[in-house]
C-alpha atoms as a PDB file:
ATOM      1  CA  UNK A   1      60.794 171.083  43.987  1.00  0.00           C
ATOM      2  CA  UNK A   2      58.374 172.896  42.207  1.00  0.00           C
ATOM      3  CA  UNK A   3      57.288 175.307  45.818  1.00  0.00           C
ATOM      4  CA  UNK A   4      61.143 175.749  45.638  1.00  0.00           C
ATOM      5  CA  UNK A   5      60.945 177.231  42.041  1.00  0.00           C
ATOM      6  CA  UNK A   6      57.540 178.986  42.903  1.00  0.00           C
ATOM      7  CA  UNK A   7      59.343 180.769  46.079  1.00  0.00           C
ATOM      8  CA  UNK A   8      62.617 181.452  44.263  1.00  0.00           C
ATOM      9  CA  UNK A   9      60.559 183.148  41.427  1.00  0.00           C
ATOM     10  CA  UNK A  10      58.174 184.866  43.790  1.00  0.00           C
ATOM     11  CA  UNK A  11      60.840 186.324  45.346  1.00  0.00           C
ATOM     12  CA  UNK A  12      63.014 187.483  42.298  1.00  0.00           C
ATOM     13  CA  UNK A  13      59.682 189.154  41.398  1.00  0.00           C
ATOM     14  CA  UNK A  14      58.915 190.880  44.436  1.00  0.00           C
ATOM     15  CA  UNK A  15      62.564 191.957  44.720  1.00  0.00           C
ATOM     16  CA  UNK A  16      62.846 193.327  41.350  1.00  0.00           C
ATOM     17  CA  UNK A  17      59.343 195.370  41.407  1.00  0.00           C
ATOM     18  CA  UNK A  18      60.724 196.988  44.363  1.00  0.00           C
ATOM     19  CA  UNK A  19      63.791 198.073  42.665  1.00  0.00           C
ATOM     20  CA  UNK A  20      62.533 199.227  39.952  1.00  0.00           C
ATOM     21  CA  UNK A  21      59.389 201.027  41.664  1.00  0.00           C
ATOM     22  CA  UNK A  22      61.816 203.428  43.196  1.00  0.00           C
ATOM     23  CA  UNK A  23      62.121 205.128  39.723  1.00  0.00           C
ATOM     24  CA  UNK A  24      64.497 207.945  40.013  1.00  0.00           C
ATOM     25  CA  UNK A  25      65.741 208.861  42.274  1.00  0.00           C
ATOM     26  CA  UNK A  26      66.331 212.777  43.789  1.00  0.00           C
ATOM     27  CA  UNK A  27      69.102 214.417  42.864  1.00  0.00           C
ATOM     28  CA  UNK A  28      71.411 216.225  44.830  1.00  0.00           C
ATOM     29  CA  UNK A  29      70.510 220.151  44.483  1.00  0.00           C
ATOM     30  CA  UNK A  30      70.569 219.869  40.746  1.00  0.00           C
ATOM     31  CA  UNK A  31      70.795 223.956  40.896  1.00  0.00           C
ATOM     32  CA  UNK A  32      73.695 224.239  43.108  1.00  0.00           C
ATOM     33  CA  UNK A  33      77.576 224.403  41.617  1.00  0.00           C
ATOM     34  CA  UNK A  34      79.636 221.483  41.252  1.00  0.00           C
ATOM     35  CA  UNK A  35      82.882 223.088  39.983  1.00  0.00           C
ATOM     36  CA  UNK A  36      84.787 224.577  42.681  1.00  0.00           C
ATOM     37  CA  UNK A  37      84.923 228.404  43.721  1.00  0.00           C
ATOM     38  CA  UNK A  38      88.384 229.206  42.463  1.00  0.00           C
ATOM     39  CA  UNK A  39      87.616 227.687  39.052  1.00  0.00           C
ATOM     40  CA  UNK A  40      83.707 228.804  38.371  1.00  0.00           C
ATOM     41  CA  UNK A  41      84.669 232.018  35.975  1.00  0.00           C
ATOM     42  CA  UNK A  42      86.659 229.813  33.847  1.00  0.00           C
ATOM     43  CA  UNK A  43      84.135 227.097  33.689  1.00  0.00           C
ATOM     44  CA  UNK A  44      81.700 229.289  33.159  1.00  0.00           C
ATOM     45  CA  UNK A  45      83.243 231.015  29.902  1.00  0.00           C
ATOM     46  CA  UNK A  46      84.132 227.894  28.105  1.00  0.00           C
ATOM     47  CA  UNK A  47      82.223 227.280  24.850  1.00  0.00           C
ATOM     48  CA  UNK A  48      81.971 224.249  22.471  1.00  0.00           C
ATOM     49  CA  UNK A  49      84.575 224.421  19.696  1.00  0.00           C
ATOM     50  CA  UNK A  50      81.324 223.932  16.699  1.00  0.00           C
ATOM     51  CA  UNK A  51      78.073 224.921  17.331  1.00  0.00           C
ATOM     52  CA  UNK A  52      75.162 223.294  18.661  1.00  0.00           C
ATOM     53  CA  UNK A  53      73.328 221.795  15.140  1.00  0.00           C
ATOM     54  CA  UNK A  54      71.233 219.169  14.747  1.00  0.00           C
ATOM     55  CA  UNK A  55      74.284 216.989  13.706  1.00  0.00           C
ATOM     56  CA  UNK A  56      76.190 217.219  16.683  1.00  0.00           C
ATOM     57  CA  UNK A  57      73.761 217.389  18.611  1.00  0.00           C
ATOM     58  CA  UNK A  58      72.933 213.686  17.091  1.00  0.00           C
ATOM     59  CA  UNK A  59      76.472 212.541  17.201  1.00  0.00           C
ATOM     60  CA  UNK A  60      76.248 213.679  21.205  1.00  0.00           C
ATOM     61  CA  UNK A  61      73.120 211.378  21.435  1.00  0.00           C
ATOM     62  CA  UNK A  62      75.293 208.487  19.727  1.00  0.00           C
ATOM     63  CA  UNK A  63      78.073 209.278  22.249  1.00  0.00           C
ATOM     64  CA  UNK A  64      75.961 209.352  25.007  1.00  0.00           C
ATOM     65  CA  UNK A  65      73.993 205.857  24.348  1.00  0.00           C
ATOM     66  CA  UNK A  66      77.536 204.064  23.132  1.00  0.00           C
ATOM     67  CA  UNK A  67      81.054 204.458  23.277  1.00  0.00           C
ATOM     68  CA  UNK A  68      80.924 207.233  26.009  1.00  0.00           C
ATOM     69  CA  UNK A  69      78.336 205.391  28.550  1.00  0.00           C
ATOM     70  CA  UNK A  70      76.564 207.983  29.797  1.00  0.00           C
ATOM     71  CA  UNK A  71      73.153 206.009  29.539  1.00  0.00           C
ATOM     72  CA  UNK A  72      74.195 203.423  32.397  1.00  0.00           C
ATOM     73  CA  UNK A  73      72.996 205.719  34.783  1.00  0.00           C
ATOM     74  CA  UNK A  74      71.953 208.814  33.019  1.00  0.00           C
ATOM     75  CA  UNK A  75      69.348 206.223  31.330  1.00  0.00           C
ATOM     76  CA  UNK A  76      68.813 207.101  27.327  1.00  0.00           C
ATOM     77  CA  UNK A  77      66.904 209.796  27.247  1.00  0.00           C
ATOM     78  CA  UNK A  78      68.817 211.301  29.911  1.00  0.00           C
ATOM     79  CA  UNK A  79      66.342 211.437  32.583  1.00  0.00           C
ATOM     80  CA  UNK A  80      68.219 210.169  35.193  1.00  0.00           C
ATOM     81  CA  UNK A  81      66.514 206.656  35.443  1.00  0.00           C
ATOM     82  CA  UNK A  82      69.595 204.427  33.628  1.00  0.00           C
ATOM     83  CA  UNK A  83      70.471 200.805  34.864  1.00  0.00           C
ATOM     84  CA  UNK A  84      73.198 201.652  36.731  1.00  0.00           C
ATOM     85  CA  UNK A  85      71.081 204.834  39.076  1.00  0.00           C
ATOM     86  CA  UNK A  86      69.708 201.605  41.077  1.00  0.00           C
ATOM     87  CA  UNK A  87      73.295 201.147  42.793  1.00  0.00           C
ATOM     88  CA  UNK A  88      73.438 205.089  43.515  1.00  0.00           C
ATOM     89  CA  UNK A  89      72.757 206.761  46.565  1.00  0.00           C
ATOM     90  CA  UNK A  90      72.351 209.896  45.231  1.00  0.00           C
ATOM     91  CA  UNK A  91      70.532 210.187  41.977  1.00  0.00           C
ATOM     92  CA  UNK A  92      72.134 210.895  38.429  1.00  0.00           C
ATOM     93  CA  UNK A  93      71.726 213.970  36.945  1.00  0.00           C
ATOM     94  CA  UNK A  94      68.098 214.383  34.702  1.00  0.00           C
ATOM     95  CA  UNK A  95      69.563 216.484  31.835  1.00  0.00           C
ATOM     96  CA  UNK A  96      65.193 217.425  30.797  1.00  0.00           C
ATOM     97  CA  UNK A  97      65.248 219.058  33.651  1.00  0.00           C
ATOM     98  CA  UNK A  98      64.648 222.949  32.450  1.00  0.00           C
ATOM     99  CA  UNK A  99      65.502 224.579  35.427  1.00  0.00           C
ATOM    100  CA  UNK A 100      68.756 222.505  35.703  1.00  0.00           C
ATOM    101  CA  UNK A 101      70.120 224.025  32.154  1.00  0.00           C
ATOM    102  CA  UNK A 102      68.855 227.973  33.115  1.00  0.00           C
ATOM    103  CA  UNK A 103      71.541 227.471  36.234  1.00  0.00           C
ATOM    104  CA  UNK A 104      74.042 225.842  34.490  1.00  0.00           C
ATOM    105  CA  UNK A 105      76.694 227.271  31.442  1.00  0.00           C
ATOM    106  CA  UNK A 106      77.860 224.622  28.901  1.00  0.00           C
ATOM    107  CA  UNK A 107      81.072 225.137  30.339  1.00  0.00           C
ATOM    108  CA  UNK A 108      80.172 224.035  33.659  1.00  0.00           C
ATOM    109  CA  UNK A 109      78.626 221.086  32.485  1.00  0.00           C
ATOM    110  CA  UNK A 110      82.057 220.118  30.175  1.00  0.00           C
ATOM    111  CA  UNK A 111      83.911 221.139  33.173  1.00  0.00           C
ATOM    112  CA  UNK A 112      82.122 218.358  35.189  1.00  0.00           C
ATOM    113  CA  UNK A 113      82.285 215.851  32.718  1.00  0.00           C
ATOM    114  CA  UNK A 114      86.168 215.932  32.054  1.00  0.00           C
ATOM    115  CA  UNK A 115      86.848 216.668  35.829  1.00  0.00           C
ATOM    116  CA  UNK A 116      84.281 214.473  38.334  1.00  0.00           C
ATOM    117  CA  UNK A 117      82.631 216.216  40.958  1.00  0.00           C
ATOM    118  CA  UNK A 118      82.893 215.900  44.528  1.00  0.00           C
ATOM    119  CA  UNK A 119      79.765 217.854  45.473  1.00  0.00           C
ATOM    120  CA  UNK A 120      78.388 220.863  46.013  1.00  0.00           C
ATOM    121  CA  UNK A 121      80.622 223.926  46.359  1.00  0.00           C
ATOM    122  CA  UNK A 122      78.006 226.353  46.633  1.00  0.00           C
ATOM    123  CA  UNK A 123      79.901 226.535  50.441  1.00  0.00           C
ATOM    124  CA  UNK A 124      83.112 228.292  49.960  1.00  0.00           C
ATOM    125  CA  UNK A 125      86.068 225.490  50.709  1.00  0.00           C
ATOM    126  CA  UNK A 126      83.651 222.697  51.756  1.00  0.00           C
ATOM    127  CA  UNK A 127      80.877 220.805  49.639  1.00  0.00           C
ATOM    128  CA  UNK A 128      77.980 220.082  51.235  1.00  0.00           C
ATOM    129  CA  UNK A 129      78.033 216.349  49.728  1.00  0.00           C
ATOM    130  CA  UNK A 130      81.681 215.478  50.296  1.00  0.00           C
ATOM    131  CA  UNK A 131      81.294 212.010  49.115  1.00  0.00           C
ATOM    132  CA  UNK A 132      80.137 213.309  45.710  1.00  0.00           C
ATOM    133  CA  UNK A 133      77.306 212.407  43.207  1.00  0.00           C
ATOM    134  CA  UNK A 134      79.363 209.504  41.484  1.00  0.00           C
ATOM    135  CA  UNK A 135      80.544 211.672  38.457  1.00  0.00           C
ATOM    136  CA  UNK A 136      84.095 210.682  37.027  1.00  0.00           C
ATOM    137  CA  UNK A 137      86.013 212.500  34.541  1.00  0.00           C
ATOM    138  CA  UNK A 138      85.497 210.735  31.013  1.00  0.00           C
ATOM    139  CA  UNK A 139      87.480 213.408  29.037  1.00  0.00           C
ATOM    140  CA  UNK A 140      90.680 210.994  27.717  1.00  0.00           C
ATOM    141  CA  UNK A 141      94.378 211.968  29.179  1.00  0.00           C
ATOM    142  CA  UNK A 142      93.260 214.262  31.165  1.00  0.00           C
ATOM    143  CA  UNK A 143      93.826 214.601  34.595  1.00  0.00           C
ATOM    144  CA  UNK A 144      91.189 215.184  37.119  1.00  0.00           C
ATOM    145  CA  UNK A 145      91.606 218.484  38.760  1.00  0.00           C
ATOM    146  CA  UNK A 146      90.343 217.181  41.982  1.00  0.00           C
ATOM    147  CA  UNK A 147      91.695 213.495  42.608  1.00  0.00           C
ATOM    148  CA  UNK A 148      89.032 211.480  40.968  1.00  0.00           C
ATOM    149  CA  UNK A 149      90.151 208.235  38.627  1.00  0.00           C
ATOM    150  CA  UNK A 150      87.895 206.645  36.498  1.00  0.00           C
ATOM    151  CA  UNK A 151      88.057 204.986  32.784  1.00  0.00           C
ATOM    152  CA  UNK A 152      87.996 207.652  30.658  1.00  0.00           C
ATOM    153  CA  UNK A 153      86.676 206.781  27.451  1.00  0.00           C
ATOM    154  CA  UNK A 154      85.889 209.932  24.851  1.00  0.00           C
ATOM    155  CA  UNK A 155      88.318 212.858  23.622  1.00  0.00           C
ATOM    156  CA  UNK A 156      87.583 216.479  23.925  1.00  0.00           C
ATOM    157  CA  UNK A 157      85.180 217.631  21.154  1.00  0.00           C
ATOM    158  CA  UNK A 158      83.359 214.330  22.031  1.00  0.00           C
ATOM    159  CA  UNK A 159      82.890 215.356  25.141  1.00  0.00           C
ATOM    160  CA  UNK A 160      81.672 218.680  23.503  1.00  0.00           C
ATOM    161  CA  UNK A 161      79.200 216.868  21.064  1.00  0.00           C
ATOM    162  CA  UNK A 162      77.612 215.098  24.472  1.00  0.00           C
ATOM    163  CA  UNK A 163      77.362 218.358  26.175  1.00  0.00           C
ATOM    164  CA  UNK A 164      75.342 219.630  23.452  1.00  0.00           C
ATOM    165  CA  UNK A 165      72.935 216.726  23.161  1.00  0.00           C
ATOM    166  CA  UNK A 166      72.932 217.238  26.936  1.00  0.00           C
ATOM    167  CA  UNK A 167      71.525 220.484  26.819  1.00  0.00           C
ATOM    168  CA  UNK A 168      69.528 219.778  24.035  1.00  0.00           C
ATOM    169  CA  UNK A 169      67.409 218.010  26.140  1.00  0.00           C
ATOM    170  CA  UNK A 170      66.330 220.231  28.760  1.00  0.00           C
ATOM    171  CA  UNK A 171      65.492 223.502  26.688  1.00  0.00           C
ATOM    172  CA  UNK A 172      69.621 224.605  26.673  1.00  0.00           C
ATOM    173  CA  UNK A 173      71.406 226.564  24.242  1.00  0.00           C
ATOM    174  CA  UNK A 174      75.264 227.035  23.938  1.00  0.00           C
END
């Protein structure tokens, strides 16, 4: 009985180092667009209703790490490296990324969150990653723009206030 326990825990061991030595894991091209060609401009020229202060940027953060979720897979610092990035083939987005926030407008990153993404459209009419990174919309009664469903779980200037801790993060102004 007790080799039994010895094996079973051995094994839960091994098994669980190996998960979690994979750390995170890559993203796919972080730089490239996720919101499709016909809508970019308008993505692109949305700005947050309030302005990015230390307060909402702190109600973001308590957003992100509660009600809204974010930190299952985006882990809580944002990094990419949550619980939930172990069951994704494609790794979550790491919002300290610098380089990510100097491609990417505030808007696009709202326009993300509220709508899902189903890849990369930096090929006109066809993402490069059809199966998509995972994203669903989380912006509440609204409808996904391009067919995703998902639980939806914060209201626009939430939303907002996570996009600004978001970018906070990585170096990014709005």
């Amino acid at each position: 009985m007790r080799k039994a326990l010895y094996l079973s825990v051995s094994f839960i061991f091994a098994f669980a180092s190996g998960v979690f030595a994979q750390g995170i894991k890559p993203q796919h091209e972080p730089l490239k667009p996720r919101v499709p060609p016909d809508q970019i401009a308008a993505a692109k020229a949305m700005k947050p209703p309030f302005p990015m202060t230390p307060q909402n940027i702190a109600e973001g953060k308590a957003l992100f790490t509660g009600k809204a979720t974010c930190f299952v897979c985006h882990g809580n610092e944002g990094k990419g490296d949550g619980p939930g990035a172990i069951g994704t083939i494609v790794g979550p987005r790491n919002f300290t990324n610098p380089e990510f926030h100097k491609a990417k407008t505030c808007g696009e990153m709202f326009w993300v969150a509220s709508n899902g993404t189903k890849g990369d459209f930096s090929v006109k009419g066809k993402p490069s990653h059809k199966d998509g990174t995972g994203m669903v919309p989380y912006l509440i009664g609204h409808k996904s723009k391009i067919g995703l469903a998902g639980t939806p779980t914060v209201n626009k200037d939430e939303l907002w206030k996570i996009t600004l801790f978001e970018r906070s993060l990585g170096g990014g102004k709005c």
